[in-house]
N, C-alpha and C. Protein backbone atom coordinates (compact mmCIF):
# COMPACT_ATOMS: atom_id res chain seq x y z
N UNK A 1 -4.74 9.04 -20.80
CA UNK A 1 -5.95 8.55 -20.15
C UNK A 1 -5.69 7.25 -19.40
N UNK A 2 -5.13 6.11 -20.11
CA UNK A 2 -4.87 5.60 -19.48
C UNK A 2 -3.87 5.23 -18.26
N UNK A 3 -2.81 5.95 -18.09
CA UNK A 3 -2.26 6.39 -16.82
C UNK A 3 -2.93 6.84 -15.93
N UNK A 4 -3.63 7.95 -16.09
CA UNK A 4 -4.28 8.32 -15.21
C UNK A 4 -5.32 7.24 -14.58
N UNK A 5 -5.91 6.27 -15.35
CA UNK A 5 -6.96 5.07 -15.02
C UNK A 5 -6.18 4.38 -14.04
N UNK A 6 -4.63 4.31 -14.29
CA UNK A 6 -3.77 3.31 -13.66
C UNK A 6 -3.31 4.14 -12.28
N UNK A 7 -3.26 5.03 -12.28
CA UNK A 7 -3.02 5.83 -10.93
C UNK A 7 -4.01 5.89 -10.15
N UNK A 8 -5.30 6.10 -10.71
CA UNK A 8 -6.46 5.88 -9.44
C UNK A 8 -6.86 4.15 -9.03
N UNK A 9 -6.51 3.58 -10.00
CA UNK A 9 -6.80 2.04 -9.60
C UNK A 9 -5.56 1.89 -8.29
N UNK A 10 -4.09 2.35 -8.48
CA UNK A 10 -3.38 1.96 -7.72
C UNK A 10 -3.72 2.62 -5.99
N UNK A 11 -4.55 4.25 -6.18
CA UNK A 11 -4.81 4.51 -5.44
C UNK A 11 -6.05 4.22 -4.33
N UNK A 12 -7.07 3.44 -5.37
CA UNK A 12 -8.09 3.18 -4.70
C UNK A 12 -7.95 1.75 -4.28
N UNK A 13 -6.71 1.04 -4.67
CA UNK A 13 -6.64 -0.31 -4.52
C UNK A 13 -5.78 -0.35 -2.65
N UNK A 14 -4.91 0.77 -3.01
CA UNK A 14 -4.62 1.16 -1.56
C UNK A 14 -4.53 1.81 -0.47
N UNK A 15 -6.10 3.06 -0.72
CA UNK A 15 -7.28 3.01 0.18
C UNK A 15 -7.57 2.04 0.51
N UNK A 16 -7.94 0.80 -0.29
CA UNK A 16 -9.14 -0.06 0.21
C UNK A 16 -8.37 -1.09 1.45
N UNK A 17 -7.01 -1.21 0.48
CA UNK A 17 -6.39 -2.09 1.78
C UNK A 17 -6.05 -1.74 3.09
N UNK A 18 -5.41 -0.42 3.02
CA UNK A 18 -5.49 0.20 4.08
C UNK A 18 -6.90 0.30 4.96
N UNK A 19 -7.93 -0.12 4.16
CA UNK A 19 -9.39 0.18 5.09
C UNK A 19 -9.53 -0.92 5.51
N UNK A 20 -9.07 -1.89 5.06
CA UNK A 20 -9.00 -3.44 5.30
C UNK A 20 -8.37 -3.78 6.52
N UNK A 21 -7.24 -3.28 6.59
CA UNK A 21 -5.89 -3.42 7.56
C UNK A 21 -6.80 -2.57 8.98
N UNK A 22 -7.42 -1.00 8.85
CA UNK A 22 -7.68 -0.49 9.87
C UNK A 22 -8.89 -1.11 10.56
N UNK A 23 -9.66 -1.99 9.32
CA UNK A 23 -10.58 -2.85 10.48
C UNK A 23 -10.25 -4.10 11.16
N UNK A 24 -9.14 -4.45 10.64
CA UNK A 24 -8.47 -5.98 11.43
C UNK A 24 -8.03 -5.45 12.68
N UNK A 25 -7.51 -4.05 12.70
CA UNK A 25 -7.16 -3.28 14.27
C UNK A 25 -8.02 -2.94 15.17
N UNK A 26 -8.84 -2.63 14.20
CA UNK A 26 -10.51 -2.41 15.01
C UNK A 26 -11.21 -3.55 15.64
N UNK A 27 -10.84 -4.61 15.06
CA UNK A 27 -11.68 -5.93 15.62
C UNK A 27 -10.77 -6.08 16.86
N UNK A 28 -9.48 -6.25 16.41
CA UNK A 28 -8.30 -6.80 17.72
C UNK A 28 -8.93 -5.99 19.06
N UNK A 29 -8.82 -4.89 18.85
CA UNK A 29 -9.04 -3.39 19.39
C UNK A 29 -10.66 -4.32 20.44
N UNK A 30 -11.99 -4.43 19.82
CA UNK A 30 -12.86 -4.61 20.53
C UNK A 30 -12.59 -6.11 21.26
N UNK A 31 -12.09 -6.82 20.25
CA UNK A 31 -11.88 -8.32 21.02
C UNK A 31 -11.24 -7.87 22.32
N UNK A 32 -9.87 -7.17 22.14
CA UNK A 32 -9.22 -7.10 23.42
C UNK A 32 -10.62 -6.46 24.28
N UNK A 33 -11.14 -5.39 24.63
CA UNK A 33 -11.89 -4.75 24.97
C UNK A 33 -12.82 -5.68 25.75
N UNK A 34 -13.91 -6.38 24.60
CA UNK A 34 -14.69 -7.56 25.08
C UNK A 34 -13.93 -8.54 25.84
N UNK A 35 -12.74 -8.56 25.79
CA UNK A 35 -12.52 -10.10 26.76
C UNK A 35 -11.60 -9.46 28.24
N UNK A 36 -11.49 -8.49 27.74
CA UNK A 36 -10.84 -7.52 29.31
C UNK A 36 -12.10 -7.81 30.30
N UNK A 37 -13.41 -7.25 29.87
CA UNK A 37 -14.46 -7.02 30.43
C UNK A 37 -14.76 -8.42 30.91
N UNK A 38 -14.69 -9.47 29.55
CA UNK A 38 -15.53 -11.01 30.74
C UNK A 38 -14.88 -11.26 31.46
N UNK A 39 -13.52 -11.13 31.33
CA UNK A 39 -12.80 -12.02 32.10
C UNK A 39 -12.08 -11.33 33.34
N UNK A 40 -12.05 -10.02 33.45
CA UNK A 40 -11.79 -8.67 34.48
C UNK A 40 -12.52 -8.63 35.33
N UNK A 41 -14.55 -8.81 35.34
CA UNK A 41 -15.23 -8.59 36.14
C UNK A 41 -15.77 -7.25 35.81
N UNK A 42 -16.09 -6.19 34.27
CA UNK A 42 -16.30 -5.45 33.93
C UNK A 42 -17.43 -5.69 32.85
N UNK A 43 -17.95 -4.27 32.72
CA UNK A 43 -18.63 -5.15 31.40
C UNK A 43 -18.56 -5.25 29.89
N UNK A 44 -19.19 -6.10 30.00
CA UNK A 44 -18.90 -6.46 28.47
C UNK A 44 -19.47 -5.93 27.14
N UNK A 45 -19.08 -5.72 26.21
CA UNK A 45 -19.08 -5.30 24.94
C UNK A 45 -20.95 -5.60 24.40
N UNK A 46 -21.94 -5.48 24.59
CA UNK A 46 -22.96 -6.42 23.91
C UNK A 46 -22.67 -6.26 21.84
N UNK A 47 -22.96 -7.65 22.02
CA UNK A 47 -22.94 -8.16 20.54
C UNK A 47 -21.67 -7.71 20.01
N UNK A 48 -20.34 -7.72 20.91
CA UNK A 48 -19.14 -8.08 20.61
C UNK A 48 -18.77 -9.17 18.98
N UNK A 49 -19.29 -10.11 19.89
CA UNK A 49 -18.42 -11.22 18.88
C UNK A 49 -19.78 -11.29 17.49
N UNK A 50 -20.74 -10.99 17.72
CA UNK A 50 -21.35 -10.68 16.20
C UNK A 50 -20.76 -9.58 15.28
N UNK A 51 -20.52 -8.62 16.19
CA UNK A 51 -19.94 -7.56 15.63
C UNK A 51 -18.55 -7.82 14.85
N UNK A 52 -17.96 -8.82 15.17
CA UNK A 52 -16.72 -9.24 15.07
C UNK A 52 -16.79 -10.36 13.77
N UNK A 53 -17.76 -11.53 13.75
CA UNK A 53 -17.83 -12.12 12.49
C UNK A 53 -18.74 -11.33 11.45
N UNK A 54 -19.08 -10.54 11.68
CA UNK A 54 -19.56 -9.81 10.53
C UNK A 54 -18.83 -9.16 9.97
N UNK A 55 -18.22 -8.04 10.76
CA UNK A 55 -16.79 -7.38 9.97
C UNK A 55 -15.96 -8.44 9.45
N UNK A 56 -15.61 -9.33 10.15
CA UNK A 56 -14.64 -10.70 9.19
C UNK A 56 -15.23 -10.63 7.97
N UNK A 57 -16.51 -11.50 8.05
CA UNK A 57 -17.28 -11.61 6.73
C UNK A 57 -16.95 -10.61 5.92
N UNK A 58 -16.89 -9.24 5.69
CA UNK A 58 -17.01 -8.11 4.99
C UNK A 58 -15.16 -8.24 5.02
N UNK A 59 -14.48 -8.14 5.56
CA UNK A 59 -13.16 -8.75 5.42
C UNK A 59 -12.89 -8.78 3.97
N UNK A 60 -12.78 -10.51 4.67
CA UNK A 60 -12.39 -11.89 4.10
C UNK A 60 -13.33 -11.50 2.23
N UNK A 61 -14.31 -11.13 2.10
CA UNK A 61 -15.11 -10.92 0.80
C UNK A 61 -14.10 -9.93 0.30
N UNK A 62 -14.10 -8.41 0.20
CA UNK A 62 -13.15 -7.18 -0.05
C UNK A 62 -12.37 -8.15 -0.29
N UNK A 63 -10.97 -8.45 0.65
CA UNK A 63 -10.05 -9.00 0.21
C UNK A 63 -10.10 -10.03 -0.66
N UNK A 64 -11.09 -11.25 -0.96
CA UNK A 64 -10.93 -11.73 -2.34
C UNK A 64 -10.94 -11.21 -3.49
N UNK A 65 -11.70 -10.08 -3.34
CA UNK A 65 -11.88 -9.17 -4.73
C UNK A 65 -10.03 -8.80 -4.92
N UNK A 66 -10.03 -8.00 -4.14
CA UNK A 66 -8.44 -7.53 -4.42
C UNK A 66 -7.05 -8.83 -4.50
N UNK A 67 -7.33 -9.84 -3.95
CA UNK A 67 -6.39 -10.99 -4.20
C UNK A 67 -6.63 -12.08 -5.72
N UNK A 68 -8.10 -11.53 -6.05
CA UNK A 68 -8.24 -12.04 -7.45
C UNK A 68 -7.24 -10.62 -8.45
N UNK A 69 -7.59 -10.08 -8.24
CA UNK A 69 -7.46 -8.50 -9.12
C UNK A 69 -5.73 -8.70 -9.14
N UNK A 70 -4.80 -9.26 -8.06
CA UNK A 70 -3.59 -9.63 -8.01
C UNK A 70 -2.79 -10.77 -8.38
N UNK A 71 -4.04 -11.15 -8.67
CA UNK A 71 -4.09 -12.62 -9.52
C UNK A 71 -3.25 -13.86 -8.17
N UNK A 72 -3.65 -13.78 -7.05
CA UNK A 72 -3.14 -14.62 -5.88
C UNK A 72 -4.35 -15.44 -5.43
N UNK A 73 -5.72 -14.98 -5.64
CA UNK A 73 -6.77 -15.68 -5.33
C UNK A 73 -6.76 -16.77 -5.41
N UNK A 74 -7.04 -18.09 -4.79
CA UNK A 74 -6.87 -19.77 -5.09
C UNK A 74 -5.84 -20.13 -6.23
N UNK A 75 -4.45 -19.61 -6.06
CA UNK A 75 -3.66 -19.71 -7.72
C UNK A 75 -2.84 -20.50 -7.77
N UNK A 76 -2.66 -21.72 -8.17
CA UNK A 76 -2.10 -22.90 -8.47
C UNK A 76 -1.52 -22.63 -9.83
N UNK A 77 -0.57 -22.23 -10.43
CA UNK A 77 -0.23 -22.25 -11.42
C UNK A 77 0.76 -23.23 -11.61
N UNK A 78 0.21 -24.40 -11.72
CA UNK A 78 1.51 -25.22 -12.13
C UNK A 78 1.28 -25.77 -13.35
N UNK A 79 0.44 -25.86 -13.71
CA UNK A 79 0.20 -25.80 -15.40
C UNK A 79 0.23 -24.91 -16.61
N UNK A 80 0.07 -23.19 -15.83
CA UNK A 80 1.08 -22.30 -16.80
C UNK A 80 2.49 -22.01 -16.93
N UNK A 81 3.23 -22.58 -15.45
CA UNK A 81 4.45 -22.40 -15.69
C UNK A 81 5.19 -23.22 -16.53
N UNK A 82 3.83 -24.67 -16.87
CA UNK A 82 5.02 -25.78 -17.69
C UNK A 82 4.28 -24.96 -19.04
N UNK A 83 3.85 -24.65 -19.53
CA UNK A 83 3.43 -24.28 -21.20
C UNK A 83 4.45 -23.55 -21.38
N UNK A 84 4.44 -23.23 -23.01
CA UNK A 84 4.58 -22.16 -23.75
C UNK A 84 4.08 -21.30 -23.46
N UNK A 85 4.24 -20.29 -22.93
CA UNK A 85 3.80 -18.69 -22.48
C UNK A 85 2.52 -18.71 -23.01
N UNK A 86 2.39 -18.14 -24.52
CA UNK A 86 1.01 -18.21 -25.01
C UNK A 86 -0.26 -19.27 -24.41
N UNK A 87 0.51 -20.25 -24.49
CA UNK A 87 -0.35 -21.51 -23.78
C UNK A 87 -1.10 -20.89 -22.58
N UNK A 88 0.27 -20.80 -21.65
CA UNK A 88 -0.02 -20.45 -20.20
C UNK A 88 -1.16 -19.32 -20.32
N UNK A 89 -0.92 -18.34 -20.76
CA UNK A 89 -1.70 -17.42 -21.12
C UNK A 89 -3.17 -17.50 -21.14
N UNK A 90 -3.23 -18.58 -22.58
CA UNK A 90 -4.61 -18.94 -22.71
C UNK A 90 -4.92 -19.83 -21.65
N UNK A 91 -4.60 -20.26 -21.04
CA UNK A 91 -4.94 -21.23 -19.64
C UNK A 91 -5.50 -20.05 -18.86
N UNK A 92 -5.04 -19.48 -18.15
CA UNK A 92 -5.15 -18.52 -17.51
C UNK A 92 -6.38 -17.74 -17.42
N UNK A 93 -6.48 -17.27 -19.12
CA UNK A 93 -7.64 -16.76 -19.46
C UNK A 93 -8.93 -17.81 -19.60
N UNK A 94 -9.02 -18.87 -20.03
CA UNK A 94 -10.06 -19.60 -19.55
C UNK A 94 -10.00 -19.68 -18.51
N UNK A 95 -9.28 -20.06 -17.18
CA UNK A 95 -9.77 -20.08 -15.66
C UNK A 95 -10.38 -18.92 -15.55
N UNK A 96 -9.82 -17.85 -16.05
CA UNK A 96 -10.32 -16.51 -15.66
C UNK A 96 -11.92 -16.75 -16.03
N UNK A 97 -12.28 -17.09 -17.19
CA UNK A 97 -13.61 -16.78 -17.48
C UNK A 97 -14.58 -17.51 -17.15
N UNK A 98 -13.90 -18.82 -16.56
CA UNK A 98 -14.63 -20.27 -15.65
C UNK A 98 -15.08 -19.64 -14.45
N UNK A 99 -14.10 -18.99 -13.59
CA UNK A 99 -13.93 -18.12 -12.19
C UNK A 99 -15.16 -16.71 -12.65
N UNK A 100 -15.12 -16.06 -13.69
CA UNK A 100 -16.04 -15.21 -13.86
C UNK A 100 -17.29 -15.78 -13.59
N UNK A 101 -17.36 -16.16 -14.59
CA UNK A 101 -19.02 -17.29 -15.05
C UNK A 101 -19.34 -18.08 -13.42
N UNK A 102 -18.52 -18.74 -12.82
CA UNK A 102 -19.02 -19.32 -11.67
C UNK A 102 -19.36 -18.43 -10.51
N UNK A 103 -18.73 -17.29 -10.08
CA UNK A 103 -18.97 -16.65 -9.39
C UNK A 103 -20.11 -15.37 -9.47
N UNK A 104 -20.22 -15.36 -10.43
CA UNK A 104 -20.81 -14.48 -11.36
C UNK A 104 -22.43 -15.26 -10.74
N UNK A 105 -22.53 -16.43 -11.11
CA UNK A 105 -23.66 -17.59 -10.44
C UNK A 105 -23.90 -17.43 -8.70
N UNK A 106 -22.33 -17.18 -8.47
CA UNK A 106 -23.03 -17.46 -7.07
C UNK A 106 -23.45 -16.65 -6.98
N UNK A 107 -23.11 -15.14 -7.06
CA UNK A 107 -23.98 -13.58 -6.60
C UNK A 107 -24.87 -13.29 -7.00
N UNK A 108 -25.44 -14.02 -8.23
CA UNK A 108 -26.63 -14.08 -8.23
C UNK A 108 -27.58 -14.62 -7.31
N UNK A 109 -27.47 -15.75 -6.92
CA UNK A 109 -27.98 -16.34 -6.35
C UNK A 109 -27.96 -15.88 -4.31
N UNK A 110 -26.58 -15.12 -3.99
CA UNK A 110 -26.67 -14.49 -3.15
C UNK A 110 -27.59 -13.21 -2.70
N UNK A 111 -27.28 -12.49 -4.29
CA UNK A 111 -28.76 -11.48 -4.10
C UNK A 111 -29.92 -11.95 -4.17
N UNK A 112 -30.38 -12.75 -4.41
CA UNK A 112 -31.56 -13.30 -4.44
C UNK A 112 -31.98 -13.55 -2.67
N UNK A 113 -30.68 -14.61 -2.29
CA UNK A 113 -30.92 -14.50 -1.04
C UNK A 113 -31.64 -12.87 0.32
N UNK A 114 -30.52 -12.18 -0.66
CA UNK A 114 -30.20 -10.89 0.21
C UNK A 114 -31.46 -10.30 0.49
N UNK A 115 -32.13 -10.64 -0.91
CA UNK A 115 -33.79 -9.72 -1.04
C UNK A 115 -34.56 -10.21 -0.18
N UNK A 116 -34.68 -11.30 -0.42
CA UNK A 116 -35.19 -12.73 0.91
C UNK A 116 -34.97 -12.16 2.34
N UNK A 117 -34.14 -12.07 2.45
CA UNK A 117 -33.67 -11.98 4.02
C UNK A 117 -34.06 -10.52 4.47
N UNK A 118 -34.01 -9.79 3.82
CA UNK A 118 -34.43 -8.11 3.37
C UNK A 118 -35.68 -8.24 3.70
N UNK A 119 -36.38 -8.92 2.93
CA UNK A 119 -38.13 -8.49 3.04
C UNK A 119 -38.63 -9.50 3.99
N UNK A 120 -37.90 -10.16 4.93
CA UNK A 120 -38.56 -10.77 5.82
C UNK A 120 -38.21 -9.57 7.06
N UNK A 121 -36.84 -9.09 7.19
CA UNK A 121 -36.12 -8.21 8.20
C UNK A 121 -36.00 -8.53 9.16
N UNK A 122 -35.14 -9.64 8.91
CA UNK A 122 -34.59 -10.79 10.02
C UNK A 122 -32.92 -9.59 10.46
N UNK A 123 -32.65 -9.42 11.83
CA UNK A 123 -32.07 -8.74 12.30
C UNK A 123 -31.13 -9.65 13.37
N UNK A 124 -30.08 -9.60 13.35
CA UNK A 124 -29.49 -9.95 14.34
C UNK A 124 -29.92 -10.25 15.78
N UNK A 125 -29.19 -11.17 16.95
CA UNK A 125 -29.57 -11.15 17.76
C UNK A 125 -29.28 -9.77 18.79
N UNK A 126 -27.93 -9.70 18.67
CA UNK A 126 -26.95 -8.63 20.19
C UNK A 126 -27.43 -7.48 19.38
N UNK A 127 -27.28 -6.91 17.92
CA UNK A 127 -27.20 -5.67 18.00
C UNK A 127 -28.11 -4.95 17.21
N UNK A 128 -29.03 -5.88 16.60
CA UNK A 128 -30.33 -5.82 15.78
C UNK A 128 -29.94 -5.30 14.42
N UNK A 129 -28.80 -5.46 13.92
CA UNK A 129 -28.43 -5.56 12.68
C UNK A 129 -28.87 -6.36 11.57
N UNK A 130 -29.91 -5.61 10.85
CA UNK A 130 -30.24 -6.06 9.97
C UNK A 130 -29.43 -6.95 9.24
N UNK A 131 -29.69 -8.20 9.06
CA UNK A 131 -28.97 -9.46 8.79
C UNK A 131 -28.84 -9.62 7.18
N UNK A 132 -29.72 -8.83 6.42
CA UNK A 132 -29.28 -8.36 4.90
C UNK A 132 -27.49 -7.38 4.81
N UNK A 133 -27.44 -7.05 5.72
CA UNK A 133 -26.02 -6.36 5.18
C UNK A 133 -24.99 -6.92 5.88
N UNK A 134 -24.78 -8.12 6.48
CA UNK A 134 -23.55 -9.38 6.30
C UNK A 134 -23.28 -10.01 5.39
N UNK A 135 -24.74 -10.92 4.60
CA UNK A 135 -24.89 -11.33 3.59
C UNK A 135 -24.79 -10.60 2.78
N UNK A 136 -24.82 -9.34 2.11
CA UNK A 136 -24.40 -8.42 1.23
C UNK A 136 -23.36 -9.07 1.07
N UNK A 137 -22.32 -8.78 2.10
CA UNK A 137 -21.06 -8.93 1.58
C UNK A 137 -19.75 -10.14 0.93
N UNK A 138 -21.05 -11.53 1.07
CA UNK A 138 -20.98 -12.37 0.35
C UNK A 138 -21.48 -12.39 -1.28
N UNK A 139 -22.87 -11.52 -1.35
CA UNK A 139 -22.86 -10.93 -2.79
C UNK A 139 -21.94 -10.10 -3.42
N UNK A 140 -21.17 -8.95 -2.19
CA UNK A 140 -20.75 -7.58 -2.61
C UNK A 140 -19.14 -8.70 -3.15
N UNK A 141 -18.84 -9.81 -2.50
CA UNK A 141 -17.15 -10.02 -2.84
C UNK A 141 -17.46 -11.16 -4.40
N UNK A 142 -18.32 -12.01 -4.04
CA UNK A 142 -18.57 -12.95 -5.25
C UNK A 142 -18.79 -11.96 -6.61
N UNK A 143 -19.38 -10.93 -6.70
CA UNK A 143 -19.59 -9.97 -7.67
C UNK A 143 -18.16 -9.58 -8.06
N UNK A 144 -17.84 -9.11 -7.11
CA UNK A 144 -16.44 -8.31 -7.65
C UNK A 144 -15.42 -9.15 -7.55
N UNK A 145 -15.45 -10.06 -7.43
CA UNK A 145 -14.35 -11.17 -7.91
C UNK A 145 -14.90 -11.73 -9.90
N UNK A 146 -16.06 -12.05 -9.34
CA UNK A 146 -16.50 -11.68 -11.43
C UNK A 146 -16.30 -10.84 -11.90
N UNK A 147 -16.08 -9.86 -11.80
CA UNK A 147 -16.10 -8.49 -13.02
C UNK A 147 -14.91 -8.36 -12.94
N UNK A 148 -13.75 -8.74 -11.86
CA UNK A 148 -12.47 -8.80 -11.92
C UNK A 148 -11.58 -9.71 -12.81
N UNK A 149 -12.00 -10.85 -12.47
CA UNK A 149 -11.79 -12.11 -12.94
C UNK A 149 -12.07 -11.68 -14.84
N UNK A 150 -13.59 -11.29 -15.02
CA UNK A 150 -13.78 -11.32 -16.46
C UNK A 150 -12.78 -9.87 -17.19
N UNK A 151 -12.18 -9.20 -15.98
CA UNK A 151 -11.56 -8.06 -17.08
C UNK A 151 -10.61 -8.98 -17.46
N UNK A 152 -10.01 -9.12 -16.14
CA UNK A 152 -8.71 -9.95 -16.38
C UNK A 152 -8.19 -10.91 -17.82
N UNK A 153 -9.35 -11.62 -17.91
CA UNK A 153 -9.85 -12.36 -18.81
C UNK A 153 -9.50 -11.78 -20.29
N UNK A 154 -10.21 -11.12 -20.68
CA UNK A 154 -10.13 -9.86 -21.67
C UNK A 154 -8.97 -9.19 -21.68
N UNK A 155 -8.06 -9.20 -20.74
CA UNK A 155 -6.77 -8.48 -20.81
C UNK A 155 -6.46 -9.88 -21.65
N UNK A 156 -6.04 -10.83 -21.27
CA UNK A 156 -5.30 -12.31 -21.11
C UNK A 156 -5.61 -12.29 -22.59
N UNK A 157 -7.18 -12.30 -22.76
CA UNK A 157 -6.89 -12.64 -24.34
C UNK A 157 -6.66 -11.75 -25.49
N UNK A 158 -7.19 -10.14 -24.79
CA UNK A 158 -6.23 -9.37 -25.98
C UNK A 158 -4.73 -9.18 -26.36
N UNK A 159 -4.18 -9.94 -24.98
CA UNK A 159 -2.60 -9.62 -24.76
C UNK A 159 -2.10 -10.96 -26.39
N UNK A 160 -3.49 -12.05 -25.85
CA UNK A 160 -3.00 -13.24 -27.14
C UNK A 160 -3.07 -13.05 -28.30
N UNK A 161 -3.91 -12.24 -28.58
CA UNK A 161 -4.95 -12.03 -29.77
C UNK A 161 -3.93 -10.40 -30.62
N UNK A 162 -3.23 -9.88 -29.83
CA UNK A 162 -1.82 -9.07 -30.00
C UNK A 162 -0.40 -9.78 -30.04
N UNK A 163 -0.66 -11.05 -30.04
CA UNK A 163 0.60 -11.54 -30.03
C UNK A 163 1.56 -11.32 -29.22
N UNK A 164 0.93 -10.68 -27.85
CA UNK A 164 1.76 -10.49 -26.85
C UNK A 164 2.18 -11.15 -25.70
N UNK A 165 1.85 -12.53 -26.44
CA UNK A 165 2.00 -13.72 -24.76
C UNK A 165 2.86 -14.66 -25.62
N UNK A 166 3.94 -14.42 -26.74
CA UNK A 166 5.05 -14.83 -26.58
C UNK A 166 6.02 -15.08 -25.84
């Protein structure tokens, strides 16, 4: 069972990047497009460059989830490499559960926003994109950087609590 858990995580981890990667081509792709047009004498893309920091936004979020989950997210480890393993360990796992618990706060507080912005149905300017699903994706990455962060966590300390961070 658990192999199999570990084969679809590896697989859905690289779907996702790969979906990641094909929209950074996609943006290049319209940027080039949009700036052929202003600067050619053709026309231009409308709501180009909204279109363009919004997909970032949705980006840059996804990919924290998966750069926490790789444990590369903001990672300064220079205080587990000087411990005793176990130490390091338990270090680790409290950041982990500091990083849970805090982020865990912000998405709350992002959905809250989201509903807000939702039930007013404030929409973009260029492409009338409902302006609740950019901000999503400041809830959708702060979320899943918590539930990542807190497995992680729970790995860290059953690995201690097994005597396995010798």
């Amino acid at each position: 069972m658990t192999a199999s858990l570990i084969r679809i995580e590896a697989a859905a981890i690289a779907a996702l990047r790969s979906l990641l990667g094909l929209g950074l081509v996609a943006m290049v792709l319209i940027n080039v497009a949009n700036a052929v047009g202003r600067y050619g004498g053709l026309p231009t893309l409308t709501g180009a460059d909204e279109l363009l920091v919004f997909s970032m936004i949705w980006i840059v979020m996804v990919g924290a989830i998966l750069a926490t989950r790789d444990r590369t997210h903001l990672c300064i480890d220079l205080f587990p490499q000087r411990l005793a393993p176990r130490s390091g360990l338990a270090l680790t796992a409290v950041t982990g559960l500091v990083t849970a618990a805090v982020c865990a706060f912000i998405a709350f507080h992002s959905l809250a926003f989201v509903e807000r912005i939702g039930a007013i149905g404030q929409t973009s300017m260029g492409l009338g994109i409902p302006m609740a699903i950019p901000h999503l994706a400041v809830f959708t990455g702060f979320a899943g950087i918590a539930v990542v962060a807190a497995i992680l966590a729970v790995v860290d300390l059953r690995t201690i609590l097994a005597g396995s961070g010798e």
